[in-house]
C-alpha atoms as a PDB file:
ATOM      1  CA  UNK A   1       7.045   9.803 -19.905  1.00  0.00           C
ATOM      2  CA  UNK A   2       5.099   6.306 -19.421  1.00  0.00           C
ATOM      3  CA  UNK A   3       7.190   2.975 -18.393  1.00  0.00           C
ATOM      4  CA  UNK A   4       6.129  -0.151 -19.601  1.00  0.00           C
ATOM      5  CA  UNK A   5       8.132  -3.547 -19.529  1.00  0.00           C
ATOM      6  CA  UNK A   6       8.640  -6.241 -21.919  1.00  0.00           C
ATOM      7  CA  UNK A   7      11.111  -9.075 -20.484  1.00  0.00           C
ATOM      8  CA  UNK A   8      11.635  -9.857 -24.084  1.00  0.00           C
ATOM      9  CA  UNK A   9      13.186  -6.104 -25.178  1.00  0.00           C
ATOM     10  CA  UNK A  10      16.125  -6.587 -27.420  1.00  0.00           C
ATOM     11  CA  UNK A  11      18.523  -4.410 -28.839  1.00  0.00           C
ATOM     12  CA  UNK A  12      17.378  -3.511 -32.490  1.00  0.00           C
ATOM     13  CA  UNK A  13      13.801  -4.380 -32.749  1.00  0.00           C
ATOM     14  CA  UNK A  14      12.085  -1.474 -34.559  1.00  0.00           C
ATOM     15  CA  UNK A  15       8.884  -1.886 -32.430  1.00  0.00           C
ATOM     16  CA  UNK A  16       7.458  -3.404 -29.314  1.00  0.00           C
ATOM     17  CA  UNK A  17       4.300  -4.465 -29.075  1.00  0.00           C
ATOM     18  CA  UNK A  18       1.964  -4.062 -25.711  1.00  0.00           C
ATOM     19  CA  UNK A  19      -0.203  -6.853 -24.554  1.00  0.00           C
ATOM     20  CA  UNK A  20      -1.800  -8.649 -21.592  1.00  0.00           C
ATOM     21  CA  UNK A  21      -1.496  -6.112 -18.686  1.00  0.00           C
ATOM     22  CA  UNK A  22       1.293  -4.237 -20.184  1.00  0.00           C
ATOM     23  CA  UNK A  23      -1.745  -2.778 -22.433  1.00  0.00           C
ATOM     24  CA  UNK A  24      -4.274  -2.803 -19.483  1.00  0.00           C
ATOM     25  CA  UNK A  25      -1.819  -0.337 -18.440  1.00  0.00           C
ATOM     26  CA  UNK A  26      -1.557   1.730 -21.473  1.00  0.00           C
ATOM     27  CA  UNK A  27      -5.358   1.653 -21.567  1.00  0.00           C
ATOM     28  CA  UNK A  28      -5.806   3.022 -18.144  1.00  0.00           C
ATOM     29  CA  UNK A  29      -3.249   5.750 -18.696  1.00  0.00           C
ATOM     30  CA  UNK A  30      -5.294   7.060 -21.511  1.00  0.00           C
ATOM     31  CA  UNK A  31      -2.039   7.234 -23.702  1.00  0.00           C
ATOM     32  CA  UNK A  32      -2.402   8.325 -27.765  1.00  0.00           C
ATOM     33  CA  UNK A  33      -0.560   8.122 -30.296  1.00  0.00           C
ATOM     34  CA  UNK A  34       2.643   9.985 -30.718  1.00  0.00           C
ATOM     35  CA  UNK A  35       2.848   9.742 -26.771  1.00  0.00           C
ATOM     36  CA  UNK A  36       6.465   9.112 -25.885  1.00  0.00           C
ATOM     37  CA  UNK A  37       7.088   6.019 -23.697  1.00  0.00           C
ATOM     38  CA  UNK A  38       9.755   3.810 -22.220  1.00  0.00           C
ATOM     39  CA  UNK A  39       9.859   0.390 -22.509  1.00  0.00           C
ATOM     40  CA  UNK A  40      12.652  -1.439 -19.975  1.00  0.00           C
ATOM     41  CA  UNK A  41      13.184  -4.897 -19.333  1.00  0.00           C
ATOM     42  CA  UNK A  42      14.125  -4.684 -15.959  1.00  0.00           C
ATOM     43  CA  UNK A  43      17.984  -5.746 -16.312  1.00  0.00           C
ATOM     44  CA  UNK A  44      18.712  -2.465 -17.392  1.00  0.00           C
ATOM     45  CA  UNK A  45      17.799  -1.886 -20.920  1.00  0.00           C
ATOM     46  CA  UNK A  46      14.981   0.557 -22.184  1.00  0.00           C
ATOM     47  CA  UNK A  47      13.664   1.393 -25.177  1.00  0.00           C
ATOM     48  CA  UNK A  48      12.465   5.260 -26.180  1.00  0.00           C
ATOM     49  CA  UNK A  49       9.671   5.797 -28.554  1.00  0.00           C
ATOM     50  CA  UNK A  50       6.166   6.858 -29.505  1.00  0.00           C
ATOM     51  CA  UNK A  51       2.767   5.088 -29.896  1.00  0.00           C
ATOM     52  CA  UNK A  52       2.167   4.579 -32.927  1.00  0.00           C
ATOM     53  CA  UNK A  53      -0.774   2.653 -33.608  1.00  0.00           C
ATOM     54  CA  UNK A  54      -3.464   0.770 -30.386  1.00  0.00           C
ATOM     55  CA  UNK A  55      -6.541  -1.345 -30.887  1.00  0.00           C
ATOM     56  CA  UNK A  56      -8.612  -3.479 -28.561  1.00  0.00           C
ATOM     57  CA  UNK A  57      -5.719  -5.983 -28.115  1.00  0.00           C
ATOM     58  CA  UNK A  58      -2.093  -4.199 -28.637  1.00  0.00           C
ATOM     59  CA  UNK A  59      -0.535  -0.957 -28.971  1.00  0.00           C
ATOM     60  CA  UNK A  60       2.802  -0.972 -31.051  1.00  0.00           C
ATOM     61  CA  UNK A  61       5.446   1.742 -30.059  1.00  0.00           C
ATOM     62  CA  UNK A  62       8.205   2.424 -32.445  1.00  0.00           C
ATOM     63  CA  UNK A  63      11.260   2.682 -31.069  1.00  0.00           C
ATOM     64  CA  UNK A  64      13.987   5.716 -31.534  1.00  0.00           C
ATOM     65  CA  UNK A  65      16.682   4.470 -29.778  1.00  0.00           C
ATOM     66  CA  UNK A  66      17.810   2.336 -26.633  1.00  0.00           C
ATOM     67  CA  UNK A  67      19.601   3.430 -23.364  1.00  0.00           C
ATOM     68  CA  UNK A  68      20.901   1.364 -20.676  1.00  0.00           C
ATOM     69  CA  UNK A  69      20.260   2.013 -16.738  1.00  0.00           C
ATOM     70  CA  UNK A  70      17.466   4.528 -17.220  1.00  0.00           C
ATOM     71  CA  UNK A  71      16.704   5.958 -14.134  1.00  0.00           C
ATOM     72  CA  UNK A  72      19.393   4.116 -12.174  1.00  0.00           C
ATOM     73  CA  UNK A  73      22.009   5.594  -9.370  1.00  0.00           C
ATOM     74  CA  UNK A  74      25.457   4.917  -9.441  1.00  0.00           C
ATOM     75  CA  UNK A  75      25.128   3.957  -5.848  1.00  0.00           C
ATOM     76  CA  UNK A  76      24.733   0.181  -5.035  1.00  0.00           C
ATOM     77  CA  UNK A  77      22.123  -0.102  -1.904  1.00  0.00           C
ATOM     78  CA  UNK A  78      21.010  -3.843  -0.913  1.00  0.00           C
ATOM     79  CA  UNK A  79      18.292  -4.157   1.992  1.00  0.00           C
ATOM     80  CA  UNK A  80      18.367  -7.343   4.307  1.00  0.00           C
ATOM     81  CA  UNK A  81      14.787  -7.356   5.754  1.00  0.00           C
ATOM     82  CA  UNK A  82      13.682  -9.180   7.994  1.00  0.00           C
ATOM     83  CA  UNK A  83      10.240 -11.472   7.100  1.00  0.00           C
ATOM     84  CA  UNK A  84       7.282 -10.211   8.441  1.00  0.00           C
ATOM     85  CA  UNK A  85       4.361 -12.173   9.217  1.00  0.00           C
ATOM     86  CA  UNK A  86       2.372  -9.391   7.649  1.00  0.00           C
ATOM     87  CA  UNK A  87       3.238 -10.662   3.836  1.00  0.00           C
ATOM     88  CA  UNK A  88       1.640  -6.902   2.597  1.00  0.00           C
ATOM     89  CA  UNK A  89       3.466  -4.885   4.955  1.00  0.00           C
ATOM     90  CA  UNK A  90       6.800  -6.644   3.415  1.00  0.00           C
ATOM     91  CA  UNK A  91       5.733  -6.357  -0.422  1.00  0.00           C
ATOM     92  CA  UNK A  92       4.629  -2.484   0.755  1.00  0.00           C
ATOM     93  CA  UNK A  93       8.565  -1.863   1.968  1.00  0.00           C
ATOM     94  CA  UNK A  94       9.978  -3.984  -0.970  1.00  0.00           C
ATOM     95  CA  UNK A  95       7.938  -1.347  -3.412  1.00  0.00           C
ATOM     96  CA  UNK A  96       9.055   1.692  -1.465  1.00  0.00           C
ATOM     97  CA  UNK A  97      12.226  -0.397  -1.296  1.00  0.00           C
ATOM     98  CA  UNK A  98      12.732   0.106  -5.177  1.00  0.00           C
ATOM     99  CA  UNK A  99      11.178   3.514  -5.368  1.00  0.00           C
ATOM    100  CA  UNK A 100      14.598   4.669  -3.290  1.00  0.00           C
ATOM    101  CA  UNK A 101      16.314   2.659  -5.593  1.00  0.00           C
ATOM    102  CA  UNK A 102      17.988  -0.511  -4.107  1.00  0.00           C
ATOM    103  CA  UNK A 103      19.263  -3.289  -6.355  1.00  0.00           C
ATOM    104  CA  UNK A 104      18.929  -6.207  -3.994  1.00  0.00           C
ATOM    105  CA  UNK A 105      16.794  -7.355  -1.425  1.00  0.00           C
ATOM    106  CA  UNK A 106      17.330 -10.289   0.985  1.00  0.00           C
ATOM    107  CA  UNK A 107      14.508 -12.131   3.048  1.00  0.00           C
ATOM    108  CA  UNK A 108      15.910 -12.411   6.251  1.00  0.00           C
ATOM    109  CA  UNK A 109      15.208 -15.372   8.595  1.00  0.00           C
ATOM    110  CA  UNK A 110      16.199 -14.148  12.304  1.00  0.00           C
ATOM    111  CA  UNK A 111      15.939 -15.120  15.994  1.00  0.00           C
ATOM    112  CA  UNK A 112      12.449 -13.483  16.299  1.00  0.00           C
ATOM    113  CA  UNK A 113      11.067 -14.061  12.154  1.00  0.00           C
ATOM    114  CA  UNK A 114       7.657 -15.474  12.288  1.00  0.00           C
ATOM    115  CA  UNK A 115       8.414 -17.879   9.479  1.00  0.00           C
ATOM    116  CA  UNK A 116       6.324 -17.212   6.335  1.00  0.00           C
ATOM    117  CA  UNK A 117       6.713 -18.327   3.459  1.00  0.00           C
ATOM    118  CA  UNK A 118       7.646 -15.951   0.787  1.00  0.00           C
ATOM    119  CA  UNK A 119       5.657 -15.861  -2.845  1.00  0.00           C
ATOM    120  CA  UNK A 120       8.371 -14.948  -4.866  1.00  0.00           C
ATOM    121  CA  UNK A 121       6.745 -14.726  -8.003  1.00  0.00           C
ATOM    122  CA  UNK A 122       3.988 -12.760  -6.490  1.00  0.00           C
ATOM    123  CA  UNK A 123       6.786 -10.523  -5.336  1.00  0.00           C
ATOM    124  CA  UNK A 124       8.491 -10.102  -8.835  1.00  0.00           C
ATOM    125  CA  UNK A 125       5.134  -9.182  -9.951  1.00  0.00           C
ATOM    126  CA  UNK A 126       4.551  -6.499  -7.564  1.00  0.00           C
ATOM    127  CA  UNK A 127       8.008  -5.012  -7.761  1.00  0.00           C
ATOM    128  CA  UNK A 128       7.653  -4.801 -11.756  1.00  0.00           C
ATOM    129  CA  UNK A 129       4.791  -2.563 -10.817  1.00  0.00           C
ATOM    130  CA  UNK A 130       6.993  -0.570  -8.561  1.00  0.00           C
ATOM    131  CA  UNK A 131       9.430  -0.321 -11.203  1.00  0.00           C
ATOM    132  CA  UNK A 132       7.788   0.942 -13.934  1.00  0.00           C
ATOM    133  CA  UNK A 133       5.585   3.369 -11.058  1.00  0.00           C
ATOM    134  CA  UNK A 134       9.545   4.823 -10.181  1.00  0.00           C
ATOM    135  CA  UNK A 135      10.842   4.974 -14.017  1.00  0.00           C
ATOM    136  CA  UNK A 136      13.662   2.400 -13.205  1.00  0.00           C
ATOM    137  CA  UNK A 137      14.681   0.083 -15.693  1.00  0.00           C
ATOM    138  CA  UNK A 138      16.889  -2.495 -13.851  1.00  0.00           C
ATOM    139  CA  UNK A 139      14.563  -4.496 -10.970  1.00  0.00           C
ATOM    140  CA  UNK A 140      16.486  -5.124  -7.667  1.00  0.00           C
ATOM    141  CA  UNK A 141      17.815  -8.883  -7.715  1.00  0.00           C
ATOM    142  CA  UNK A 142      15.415 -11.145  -5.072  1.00  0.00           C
ATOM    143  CA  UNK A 143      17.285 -13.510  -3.573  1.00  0.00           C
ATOM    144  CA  UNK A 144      15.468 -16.602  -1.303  1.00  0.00           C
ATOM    145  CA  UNK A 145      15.365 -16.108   2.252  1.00  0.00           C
ATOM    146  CA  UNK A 146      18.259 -16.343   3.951  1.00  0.00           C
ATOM    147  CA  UNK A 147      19.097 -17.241   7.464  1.00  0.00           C
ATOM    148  CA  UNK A 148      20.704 -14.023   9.376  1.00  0.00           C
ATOM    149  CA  UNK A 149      23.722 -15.915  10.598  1.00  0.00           C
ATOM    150  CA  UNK A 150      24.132 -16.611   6.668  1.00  0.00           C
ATOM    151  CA  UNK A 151      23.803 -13.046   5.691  1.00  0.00           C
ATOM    152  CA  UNK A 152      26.491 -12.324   8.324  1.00  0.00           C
ATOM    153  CA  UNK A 153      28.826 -14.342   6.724  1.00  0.00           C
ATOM    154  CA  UNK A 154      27.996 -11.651   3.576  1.00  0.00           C
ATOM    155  CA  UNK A 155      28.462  -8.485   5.236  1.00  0.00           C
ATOM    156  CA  UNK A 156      32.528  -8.115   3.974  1.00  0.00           C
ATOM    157  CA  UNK A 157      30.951  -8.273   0.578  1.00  0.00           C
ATOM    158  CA  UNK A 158      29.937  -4.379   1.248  1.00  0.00           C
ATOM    159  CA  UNK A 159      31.915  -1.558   1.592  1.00  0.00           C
ATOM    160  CA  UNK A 160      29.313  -0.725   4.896  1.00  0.00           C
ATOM    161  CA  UNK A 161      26.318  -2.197   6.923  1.00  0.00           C
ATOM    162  CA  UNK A 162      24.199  -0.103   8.277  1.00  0.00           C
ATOM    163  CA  UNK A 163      21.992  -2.191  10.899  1.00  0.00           C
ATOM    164  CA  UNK A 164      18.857  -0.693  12.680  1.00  0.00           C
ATOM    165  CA  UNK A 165      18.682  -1.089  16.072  1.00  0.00           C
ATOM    166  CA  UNK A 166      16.993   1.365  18.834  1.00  0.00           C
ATOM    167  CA  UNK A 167      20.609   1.525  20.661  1.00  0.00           C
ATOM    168  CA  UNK A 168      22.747   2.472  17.667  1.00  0.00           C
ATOM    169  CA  UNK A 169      24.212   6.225  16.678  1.00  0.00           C
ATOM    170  CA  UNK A 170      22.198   8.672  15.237  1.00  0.00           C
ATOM    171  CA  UNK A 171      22.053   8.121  11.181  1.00  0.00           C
ATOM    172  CA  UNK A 172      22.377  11.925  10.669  1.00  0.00           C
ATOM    173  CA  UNK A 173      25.816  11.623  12.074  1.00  0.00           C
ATOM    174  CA  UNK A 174      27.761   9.390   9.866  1.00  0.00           C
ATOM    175  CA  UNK A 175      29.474  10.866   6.755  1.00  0.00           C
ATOM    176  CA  UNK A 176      28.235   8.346   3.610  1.00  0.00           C
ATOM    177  CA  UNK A 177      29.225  10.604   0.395  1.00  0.00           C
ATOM    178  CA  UNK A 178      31.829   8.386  -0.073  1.00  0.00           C
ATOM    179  CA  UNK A 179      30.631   5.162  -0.158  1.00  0.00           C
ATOM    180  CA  UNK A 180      29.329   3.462  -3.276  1.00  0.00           C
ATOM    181  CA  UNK A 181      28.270   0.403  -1.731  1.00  0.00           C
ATOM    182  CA  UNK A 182      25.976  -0.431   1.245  1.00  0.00           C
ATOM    183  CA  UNK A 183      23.797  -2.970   2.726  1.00  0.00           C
ATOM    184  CA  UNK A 184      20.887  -1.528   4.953  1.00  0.00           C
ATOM    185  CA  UNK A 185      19.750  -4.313   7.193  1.00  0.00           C
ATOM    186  CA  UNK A 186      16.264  -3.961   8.860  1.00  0.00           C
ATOM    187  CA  UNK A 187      14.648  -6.231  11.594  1.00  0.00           C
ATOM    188  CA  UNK A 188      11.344  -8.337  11.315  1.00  0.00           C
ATOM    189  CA  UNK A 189       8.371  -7.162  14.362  1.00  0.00           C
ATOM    190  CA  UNK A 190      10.224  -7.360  17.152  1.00  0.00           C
ATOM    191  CA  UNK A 191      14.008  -6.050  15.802  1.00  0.00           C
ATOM    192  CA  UNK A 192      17.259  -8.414  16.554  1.00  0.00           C
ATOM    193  CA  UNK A 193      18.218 -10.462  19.205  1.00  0.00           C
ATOM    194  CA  UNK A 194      20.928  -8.816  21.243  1.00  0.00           C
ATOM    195  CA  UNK A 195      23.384 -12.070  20.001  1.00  0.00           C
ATOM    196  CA  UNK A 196      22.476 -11.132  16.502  1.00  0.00           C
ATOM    197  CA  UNK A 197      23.191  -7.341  16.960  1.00  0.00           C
ATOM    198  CA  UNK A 198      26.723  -8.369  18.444  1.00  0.00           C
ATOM    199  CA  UNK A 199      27.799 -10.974  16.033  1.00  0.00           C
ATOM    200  CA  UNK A 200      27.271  -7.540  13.540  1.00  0.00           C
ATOM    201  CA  UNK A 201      28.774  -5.542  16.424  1.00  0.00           C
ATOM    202  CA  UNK A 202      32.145  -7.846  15.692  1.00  0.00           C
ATOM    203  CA  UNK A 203      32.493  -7.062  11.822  1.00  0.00           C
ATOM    204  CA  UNK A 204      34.641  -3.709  11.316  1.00  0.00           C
ATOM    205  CA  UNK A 205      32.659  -2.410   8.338  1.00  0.00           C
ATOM    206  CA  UNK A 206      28.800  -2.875  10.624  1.00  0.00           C
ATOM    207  CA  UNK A 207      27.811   0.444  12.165  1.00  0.00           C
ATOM    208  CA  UNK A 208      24.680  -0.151  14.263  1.00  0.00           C
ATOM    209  CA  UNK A 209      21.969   2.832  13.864  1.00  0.00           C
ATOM    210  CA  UNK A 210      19.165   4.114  15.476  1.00  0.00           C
ATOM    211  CA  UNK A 211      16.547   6.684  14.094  1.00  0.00           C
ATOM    212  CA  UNK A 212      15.414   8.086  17.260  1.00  0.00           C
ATOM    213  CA  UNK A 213      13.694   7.406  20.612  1.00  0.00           C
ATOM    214  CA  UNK A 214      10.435   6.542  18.964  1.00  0.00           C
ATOM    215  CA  UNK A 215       9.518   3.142  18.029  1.00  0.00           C
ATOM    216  CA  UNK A 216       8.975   1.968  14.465  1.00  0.00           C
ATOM    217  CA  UNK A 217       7.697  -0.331  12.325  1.00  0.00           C
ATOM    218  CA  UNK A 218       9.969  -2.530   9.816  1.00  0.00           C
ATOM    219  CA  UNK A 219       8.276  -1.098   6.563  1.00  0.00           C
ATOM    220  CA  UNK A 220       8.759   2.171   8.292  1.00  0.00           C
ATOM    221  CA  UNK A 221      12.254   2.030   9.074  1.00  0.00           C
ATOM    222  CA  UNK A 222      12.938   0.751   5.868  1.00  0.00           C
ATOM    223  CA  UNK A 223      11.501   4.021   3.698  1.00  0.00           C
ATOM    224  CA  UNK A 224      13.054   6.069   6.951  1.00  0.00           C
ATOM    225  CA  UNK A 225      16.491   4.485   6.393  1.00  0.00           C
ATOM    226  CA  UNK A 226      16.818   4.478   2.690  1.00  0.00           C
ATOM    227  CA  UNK A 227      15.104   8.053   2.159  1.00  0.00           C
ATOM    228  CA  UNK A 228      17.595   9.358   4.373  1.00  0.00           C
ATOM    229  CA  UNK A 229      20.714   7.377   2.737  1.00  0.00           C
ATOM    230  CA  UNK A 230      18.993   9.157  -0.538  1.00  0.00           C
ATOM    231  CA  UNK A 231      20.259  12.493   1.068  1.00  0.00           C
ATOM    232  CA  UNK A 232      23.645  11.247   2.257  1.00  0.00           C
ATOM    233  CA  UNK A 233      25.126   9.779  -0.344  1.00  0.00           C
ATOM    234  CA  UNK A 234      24.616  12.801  -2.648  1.00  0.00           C
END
């Protein structure tokens, strides 16, 4: 089954029509009619139906019913990442980002950010792609960048912080199936200063964690991190 959005899905509308790139996208799917499809509006609410007419401009689906969270997990996973100066290497780890569902990302602004500043609506736009790509129907809240001695301030909002760092414990060690609520926080090039890393060191809930001896890259500590906290928390 297709995903499509519509911000403007409702509860109760008897069809939804597909325009703009929403039908650029059911054109290059090569969908026909009576094709099932979703259509979510990334807060959390999708609609179920069939195709059931297209034309040059618009394909209407008629809806059979509505379900909310589609595709969500009852885990709640935020990622703090760091800004890189790479703006595609961040927009490639927000998209995996979503893909291993988290619901929030924060910009982080840290001792060794290369400030950058960050196209948010750019970056809506690519994670509704990423969304509908991973059958989700709620899109992970984007907050504006935030300055990592302000996100510190935010870490007792989580149940756990799990902080990369190439001198932290072994991720395969720590027992996560029962937490419901973490924030994964990831370095820009370069990782944390070592006053940043003990300023987390200082919170009870922060466990500092490494995924090895070989040297990564932010976007690829990110998918490593979150694909593995996939496994855990089952």
């Amino acid at each position: 089954m297709e995903f499509f959005f519509s911000e403007n899905l409702r509860y109760g509308l008897p069809e939804v029509i597909l325009e703009g790139e929403e039908f650029r996208h059911f054109k290059a799917l090569r969908l026909n009619k009576q094709d099932v499809v979703a259509i979510v509006d990334g807060r959390g609410l999708s609609a179920i139906g069939y195709i059931k007419s297209f034309d040059k401009g618009k394909a209407i689906v008629k809806v059979n019913n509505y379900v909310e969270n589609l595709g969500e997990s009852e885990k709640e996973i935020a990622l703090a990442l760091g800004i890189l100066e790479n703006k595609e290497r961040f927009e490639f780890a927000f998209e995996k980002a979503i893909e291993l569902r988290i619901n929030r990302l924060y910009p982080v602004i840290s001792r060794y950010t290369q400030p950058k500043d960050l196209d948010l609506k750019r970056l809506w736009k690519k994670g509704i792609a990423a969304l509908k790509q991973a059958r989700r129907s709620r899109l992970p809240t984007i907050n504006t960048a935030i300055q990592f001695s302000e996100l510190s301030k935010l870490f007792k909002n989580w149940e756990l912080v799990l902080m990369a760092d190439s001198g932290g414990k072994n991720i395969l060690t720590f027992d996560l199936r029962d937490y419901s609520n973490i924030l994964v926080v990831v370095g820009p090039e370069g990782g944390f200063e070592p006053k940043e890393i003990n300023t987390a060191k200082k919170q009870k809930n922060v466990e500092i964690i490494s995924l090895g001896n070989y040297r990564l890259r932010s976007e690829t500590s990110v998918v490593s991190i979150l694909s593995i906290l996939n496994l855990l928390l089952q």
